[in-house]
Protein backbone atom coordinates (compact mmCIF):
# COMPACT_ATOMS: atom_id res chain seq x y z
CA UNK A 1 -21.71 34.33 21.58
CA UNK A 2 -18.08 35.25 21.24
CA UNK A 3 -16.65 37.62 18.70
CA UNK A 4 -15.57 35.93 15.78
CA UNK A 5 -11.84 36.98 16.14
CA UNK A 6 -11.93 35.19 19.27
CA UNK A 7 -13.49 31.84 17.71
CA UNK A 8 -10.50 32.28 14.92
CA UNK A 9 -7.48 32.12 17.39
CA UNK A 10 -9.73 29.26 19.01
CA UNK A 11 -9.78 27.16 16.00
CA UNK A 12 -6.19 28.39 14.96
CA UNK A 13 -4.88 26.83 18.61
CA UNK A 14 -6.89 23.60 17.90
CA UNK A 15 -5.09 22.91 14.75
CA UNK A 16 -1.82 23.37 16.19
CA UNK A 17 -2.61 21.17 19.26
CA UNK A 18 -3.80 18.34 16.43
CA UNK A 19 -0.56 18.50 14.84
CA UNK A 20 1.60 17.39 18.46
CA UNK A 21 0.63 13.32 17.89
CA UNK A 22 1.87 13.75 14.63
CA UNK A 23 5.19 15.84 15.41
CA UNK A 24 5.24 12.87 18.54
CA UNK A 25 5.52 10.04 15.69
CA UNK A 26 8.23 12.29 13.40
CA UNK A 27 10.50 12.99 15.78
CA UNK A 28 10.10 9.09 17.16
CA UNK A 29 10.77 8.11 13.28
CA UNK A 30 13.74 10.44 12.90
CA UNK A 31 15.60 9.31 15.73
CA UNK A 32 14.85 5.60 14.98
CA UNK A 33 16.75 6.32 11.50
CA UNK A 34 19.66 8.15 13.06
CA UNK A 35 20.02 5.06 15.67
CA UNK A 36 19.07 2.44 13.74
CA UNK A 37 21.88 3.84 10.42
CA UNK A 38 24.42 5.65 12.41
CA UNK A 39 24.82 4.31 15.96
CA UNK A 40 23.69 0.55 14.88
CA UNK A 41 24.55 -0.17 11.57
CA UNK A 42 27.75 2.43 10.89
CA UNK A 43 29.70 2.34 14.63
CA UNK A 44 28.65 -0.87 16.11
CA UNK A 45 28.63 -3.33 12.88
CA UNK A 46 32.04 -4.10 11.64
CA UNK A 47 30.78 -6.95 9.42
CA UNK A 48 30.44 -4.89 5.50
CA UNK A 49 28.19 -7.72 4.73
CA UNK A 50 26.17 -7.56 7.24
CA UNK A 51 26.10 -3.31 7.11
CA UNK A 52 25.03 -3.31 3.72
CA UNK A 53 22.38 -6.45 3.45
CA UNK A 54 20.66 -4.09 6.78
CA UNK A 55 20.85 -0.72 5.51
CA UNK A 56 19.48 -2.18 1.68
CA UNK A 57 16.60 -3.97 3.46
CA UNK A 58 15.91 -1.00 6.51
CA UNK A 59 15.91 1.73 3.83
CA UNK A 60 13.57 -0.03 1.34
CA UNK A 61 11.33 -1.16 4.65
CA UNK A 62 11.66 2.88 5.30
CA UNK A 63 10.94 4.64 2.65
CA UNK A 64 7.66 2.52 1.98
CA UNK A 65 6.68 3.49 5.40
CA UNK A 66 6.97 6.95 5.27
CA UNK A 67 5.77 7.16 1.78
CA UNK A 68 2.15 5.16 3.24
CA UNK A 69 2.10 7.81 6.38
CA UNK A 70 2.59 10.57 4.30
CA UNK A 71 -0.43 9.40 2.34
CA UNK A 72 -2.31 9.11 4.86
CA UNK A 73 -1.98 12.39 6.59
CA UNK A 74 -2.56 13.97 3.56
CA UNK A 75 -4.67 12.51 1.65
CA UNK A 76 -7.88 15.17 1.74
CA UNK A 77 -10.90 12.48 2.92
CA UNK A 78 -14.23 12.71 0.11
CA UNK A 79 -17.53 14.65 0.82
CA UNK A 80 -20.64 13.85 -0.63
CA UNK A 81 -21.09 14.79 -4.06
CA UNK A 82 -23.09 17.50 -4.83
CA UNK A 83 -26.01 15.54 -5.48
CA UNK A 84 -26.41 14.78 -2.25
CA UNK A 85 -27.06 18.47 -0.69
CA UNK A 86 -29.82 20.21 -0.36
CA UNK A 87 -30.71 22.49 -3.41
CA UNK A 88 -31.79 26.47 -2.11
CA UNK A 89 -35.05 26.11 -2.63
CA UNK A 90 -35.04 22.48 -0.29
CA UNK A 91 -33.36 24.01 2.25
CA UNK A 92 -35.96 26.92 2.16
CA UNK A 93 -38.96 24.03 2.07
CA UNK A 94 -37.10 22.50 5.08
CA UNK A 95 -36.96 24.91 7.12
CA UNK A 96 -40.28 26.43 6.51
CA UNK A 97 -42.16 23.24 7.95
CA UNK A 98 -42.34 22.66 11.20
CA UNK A 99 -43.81 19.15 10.85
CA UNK A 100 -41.87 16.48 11.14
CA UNK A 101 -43.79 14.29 8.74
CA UNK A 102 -43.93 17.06 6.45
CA UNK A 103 -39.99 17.22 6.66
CA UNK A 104 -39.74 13.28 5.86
CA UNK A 105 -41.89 13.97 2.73
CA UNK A 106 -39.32 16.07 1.20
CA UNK A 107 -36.65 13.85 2.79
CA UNK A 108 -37.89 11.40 0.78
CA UNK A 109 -39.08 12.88 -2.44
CA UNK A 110 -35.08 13.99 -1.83
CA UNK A 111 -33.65 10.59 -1.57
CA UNK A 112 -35.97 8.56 -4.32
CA UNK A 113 -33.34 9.20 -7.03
CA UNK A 114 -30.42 8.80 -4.80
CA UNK A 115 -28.66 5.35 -4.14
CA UNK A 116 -29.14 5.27 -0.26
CA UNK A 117 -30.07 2.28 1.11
CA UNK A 118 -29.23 2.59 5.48
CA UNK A 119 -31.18 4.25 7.84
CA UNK A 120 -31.13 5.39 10.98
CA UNK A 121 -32.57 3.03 14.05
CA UNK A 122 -36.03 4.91 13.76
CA UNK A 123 -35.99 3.93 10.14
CA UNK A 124 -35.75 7.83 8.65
CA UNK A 125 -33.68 8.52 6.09
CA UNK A 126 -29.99 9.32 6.93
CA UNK A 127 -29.72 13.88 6.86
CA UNK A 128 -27.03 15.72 8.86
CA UNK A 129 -27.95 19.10 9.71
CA UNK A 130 -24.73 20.27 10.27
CA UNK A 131 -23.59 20.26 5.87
CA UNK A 132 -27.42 19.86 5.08
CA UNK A 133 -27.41 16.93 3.11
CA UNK A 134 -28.25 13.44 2.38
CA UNK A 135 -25.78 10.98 3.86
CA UNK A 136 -24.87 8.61 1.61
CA UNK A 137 -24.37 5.03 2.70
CA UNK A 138 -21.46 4.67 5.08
CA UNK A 139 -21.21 8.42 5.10
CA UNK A 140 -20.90 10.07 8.80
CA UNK A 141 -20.09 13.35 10.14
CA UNK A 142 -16.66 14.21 11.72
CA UNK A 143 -17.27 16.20 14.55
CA UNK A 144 -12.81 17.10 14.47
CA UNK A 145 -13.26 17.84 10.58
CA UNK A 146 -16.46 19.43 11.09
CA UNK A 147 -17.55 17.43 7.47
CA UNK A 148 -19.47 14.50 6.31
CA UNK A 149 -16.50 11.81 5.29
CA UNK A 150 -17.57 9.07 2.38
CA UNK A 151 -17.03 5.39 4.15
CA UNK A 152 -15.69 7.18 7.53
CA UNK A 153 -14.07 4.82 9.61
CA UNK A 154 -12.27 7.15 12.46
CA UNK A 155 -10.61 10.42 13.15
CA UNK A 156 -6.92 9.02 13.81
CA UNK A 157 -5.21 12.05 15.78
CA UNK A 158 -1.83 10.01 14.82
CA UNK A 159 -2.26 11.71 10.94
CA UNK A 160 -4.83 14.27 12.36
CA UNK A 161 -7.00 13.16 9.38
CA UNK A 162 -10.19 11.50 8.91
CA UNK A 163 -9.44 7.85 7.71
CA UNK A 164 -12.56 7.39 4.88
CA UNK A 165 -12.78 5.78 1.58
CA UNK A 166 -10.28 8.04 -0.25
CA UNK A 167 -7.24 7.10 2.26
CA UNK A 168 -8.50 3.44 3.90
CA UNK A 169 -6.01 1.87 1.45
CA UNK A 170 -2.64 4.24 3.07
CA UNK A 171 -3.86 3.98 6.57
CA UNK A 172 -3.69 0.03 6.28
CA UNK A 173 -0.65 0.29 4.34
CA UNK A 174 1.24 2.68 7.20
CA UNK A 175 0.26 -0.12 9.84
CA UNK A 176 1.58 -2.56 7.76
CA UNK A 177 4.74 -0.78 6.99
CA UNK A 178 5.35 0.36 10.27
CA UNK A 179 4.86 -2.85 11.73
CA UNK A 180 7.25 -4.64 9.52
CA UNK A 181 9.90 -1.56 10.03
CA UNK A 182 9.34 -1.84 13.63
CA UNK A 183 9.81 -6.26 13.27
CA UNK A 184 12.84 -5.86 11.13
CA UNK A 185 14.74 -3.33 13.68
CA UNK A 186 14.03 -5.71 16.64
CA UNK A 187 15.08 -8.35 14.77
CA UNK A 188 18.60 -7.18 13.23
CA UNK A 189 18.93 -5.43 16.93
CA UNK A 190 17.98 -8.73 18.91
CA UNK A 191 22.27 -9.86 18.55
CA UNK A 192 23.40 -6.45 19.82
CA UNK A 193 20.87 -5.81 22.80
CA UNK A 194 22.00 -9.04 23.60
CA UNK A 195 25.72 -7.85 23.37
CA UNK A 196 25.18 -4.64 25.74
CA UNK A 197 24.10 -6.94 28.73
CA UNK A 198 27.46 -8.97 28.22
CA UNK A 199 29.66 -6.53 28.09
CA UNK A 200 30.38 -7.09 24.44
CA UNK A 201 29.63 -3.93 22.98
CA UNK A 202 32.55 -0.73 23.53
CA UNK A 203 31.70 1.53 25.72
CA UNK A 204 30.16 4.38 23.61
CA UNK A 205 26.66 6.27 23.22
CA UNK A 206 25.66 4.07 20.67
CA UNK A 207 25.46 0.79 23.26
CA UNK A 208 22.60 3.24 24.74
CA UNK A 209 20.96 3.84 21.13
CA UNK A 210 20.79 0.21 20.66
CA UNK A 211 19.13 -0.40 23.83
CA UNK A 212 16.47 1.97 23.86
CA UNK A 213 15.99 1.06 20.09
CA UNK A 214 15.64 -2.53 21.06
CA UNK A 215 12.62 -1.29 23.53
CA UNK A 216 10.73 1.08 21.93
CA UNK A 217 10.72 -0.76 18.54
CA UNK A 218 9.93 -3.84 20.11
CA UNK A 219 6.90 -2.24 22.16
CA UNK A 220 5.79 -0.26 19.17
CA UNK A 221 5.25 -3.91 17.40
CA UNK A 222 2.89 -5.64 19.91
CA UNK A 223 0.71 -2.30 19.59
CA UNK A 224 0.78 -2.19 16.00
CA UNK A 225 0.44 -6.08 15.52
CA UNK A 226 -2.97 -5.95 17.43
CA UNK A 227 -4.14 -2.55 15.21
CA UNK A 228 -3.28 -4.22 12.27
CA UNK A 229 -4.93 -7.78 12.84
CA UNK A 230 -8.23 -5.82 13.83
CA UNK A 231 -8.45 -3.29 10.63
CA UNK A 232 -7.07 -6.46 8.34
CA UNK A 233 -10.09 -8.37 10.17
CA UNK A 234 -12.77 -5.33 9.32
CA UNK A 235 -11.33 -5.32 5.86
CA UNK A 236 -12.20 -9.54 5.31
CA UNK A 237 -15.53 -8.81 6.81
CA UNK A 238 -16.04 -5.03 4.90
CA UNK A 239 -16.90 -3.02 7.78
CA UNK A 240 -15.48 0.35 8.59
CA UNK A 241 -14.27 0.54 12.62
CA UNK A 242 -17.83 2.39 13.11
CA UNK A 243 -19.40 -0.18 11.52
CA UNK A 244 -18.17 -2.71 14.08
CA UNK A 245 -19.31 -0.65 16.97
CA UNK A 246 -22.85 -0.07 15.57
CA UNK A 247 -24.15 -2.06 12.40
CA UNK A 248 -25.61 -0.25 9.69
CA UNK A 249 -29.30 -0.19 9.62
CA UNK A 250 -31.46 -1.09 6.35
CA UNK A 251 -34.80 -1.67 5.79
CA UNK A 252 -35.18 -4.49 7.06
CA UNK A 253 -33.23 -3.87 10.38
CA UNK A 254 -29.24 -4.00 11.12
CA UNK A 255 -27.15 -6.30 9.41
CA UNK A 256 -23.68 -6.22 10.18
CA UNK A 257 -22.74 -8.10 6.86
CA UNK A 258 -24.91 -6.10 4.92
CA UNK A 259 -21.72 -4.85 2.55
CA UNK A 260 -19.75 -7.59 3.18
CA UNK A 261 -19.36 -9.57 -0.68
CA UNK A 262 -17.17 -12.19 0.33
CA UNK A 263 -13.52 -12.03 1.27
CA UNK A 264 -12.37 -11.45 -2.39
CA UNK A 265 -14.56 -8.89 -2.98
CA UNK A 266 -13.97 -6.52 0.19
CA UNK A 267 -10.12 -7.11 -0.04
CA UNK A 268 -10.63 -5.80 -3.66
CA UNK A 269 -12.92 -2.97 -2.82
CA UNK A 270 -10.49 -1.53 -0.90
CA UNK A 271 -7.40 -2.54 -2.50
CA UNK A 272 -8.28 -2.75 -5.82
CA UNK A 273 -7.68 -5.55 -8.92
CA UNK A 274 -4.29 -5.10 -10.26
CA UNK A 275 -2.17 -6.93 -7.73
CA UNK A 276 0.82 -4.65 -8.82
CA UNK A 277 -0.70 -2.00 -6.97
CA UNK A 278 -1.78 -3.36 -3.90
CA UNK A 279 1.64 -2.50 -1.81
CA UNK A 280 2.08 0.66 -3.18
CA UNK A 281 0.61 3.43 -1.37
CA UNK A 282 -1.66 5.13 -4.72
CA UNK A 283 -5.43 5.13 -4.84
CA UNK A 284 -6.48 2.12 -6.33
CA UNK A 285 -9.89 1.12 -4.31
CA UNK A 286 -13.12 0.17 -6.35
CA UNK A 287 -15.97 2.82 -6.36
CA UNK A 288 -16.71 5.94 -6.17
CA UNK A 289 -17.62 5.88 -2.08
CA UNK A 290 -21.14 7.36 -2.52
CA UNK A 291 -22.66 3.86 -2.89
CA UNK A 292 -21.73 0.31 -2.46
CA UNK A 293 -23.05 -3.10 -3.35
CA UNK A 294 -24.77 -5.38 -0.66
CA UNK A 295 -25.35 -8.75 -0.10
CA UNK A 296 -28.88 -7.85 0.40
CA UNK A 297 -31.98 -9.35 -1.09
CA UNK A 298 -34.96 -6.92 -0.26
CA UNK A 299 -36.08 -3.65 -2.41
CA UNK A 300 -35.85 -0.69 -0.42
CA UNK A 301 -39.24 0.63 -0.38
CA UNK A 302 -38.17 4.20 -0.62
CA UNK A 303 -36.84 3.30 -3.78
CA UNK A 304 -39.04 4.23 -6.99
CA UNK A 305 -40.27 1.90 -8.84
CA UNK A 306 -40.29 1.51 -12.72
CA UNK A 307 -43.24 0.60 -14.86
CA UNK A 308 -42.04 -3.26 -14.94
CA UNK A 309 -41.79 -3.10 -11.19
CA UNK A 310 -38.38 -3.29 -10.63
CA UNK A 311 -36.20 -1.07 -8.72
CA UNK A 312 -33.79 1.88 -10.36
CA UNK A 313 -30.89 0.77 -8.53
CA UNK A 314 -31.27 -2.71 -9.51
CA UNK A 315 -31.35 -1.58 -13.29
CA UNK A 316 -28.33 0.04 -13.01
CA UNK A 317 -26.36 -2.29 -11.99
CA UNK A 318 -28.05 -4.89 -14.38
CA UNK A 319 -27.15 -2.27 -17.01
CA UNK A 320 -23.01 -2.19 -15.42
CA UNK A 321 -23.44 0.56 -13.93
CA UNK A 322 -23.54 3.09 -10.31
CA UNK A 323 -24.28 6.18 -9.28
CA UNK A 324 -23.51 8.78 -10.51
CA UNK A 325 -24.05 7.67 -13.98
CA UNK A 326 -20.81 8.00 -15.42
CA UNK A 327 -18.98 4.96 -17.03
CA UNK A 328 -17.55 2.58 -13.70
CA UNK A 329 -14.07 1.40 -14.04
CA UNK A 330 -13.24 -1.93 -14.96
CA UNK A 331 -12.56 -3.05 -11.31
CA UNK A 332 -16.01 -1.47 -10.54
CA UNK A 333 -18.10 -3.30 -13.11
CA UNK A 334 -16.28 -6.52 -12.29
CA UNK A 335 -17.52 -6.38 -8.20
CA UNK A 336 -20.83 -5.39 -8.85
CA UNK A 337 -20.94 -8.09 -11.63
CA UNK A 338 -21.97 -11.01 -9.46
CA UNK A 339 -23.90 -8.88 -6.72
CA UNK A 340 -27.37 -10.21 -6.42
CA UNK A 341 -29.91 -9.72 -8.69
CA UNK A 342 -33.71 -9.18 -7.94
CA UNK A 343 -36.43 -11.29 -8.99
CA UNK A 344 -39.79 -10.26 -9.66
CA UNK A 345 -41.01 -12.34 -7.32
CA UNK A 346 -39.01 -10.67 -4.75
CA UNK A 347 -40.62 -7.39 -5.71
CA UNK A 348 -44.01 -8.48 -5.38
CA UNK A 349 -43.02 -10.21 -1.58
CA UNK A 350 -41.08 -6.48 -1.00
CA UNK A 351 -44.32 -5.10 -1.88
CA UNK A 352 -46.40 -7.12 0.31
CA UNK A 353 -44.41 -6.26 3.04
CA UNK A 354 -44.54 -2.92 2.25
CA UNK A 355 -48.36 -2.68 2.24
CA UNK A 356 -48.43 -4.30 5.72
CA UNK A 357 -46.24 -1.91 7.30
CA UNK A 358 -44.41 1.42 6.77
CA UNK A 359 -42.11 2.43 9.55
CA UNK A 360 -42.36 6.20 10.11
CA UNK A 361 -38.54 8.64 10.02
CA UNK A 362 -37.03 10.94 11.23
CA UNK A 363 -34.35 13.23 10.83
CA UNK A 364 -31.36 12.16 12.15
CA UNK A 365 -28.52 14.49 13.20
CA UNK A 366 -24.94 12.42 13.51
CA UNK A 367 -22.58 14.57 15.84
């Protein structure tokens, strides 16, 4: 094993190295603006008008973009709460049995007051290793952040952050900006590019600005364009990017629309309800990214059940409310007010089921 002075400087390196993408995009952005204001819109455009009208609309257009980026770079992404790890004394239990069926017990004596509702493909109950807890639903481990991220969707190395529930809203709101800032310099450039291959512009630097600014904003569009269609696609359909590659699994098998509410809904859950807030770049999503409603219409079997039969879960919502229990927000109460409720007939068909078969789990370890 090597000394841990040598696994500091190691880890020390790595961070630096995950900040060049980042300084790649800055010093992109910061030329842009001293192109775009100076050589563009100050030396080449002798129409006041026309100056002004751009450098009102670019600088609005900019500052909006930045402001999203900056969000989403540092924007710290959520970790389970505390709920959700291991107590000593599980840990201890854990680690003492070498079983696995005996581990699954406490797995699941673990999880019966929790509100997780995926599984892994073998059907076990959802545990990293790594931060020794239960992972809540849409919960994986970063193997770059080295943590379990609430509602992970990737590890963008262009913010070298985790993009998870707590920063979903900025990271769509930084391809949106950045695609319109990219759109609006290709478009108030178009005239001028055209100029430099007629001869029309004087020969100065800024005829080379233009061009180059012409290219790379114009390339930087079709990229972002396609980015942004796909993430504003997983947002109608409420699916994280991991999601897409490999459905969540519940009870009753994958379902790749198992969160997905209705359009409405999953643009709300991640934007929030007050329309004023939706194109600013300030946390505004519904929830509290440790559990979500579904569109399913089973009872999870691993869930307790209450002396009337029905399941915890389902009471709290009936009752306007989700784990933890703490009072939900307005815009939380309101999407889980027309989730599905569960008849007792459904609970005695669940329970059928249940008596007929009972897949086995294991632990899973997410890298």
């Amino acid at each position: 094993m090597a000394p841990s002075g040598s696994r500091s400087i190691k880890r020390g390196c790595q961070r630096v190295l995950y900040w060049i993408p980042v300084l790649f995009i800055a010093l992109i952005v910061a030329w842009s603006y001293y192109a775009y204001v100076l050589q563009l819109c100050i030396e080449s455009i002798e129409n006041t008008g026309e100056k002004v009208v751009y450098l009102l609309a670019y600088h609005v257009i900019f500052i909006m973009f930045v402001w999203a980026y900056w969000q989403t770079i540092f924007t710290r992404p959520m970790n389970p709460l505390k709920e959700f790890h291991l107590s000593h004394s599980d840990k201890e239990l854990l680690e003492r049995e070498d079983r696995g069926e005996s581990q699954q017990e406490i797995l699941r004596r673990i999880a019966k007051d929790l509100p997780i509702y995926t599984r892994t493909n073998s059907g076990a109950i959802r545990f990293c290793d790594r931060c020794q807890l239960l992972k809540p639903d849409r919960c994986h481990h970063c193997s770059v952040c080295d943590k379990c991220i609430l509602k992970m969707d990737h590890h963008c190395p262009w913010v070298n952050n985790c993009v998870g529930f707590s920063n979903y809203k900025f990271f769509m709101l930084f391809l949106a900006y950045s695609l319109l800032y990219c759109l609006f310099i290709t478009a108030t450039d178009l005239q001028y590019f055209i100029k430099f291959w007629l001869n029309g512009l004087p020969d100065t630097q800024a005829k080379f600005h233009i061009l180059f600014l012409f290219f790379s904003s114009s390339m930087f569009s079709v990229s972002l364009a396609s980015l942004f269609i796909y993430h504003c696609w997983l947002v109608c359909k409420n699916r994280s990017t991991l999601e897409a590659v490999r459905a969540p699994v519940f009870r009753h098998g994958t379902d790749k629309n198992g969160f997905s509410l209705g359009f409405s809904k999953n643009f709300r859950q991640v934007f929030g309800d007050e329309v004023k807030y939706w194109p600013v770049p300030v946390f505004s999503s519904s929830g509290d990214g440790c559990s979500f409603p579904t569109c399913l219409v089973n009872l999870d079997p691993e869930q307790p059940s209450s002396p009337s039969g029905s399941n915890p879960a389902s009471k709290a919502a009936a009752e306007g409310r989700q784990f933890p229990s703490k009072p939900l927000r307005e815009s939380q109460s309101r999407l889980l007010s027309s989730t599905p409720s569960w008849s007792e007939s459904d609970g005695a068909a669940d329970k059928d089921k249940k008596g007929a078969s009972n897949p086995g789990m294991t632990i899973e370890n997410e890298a």
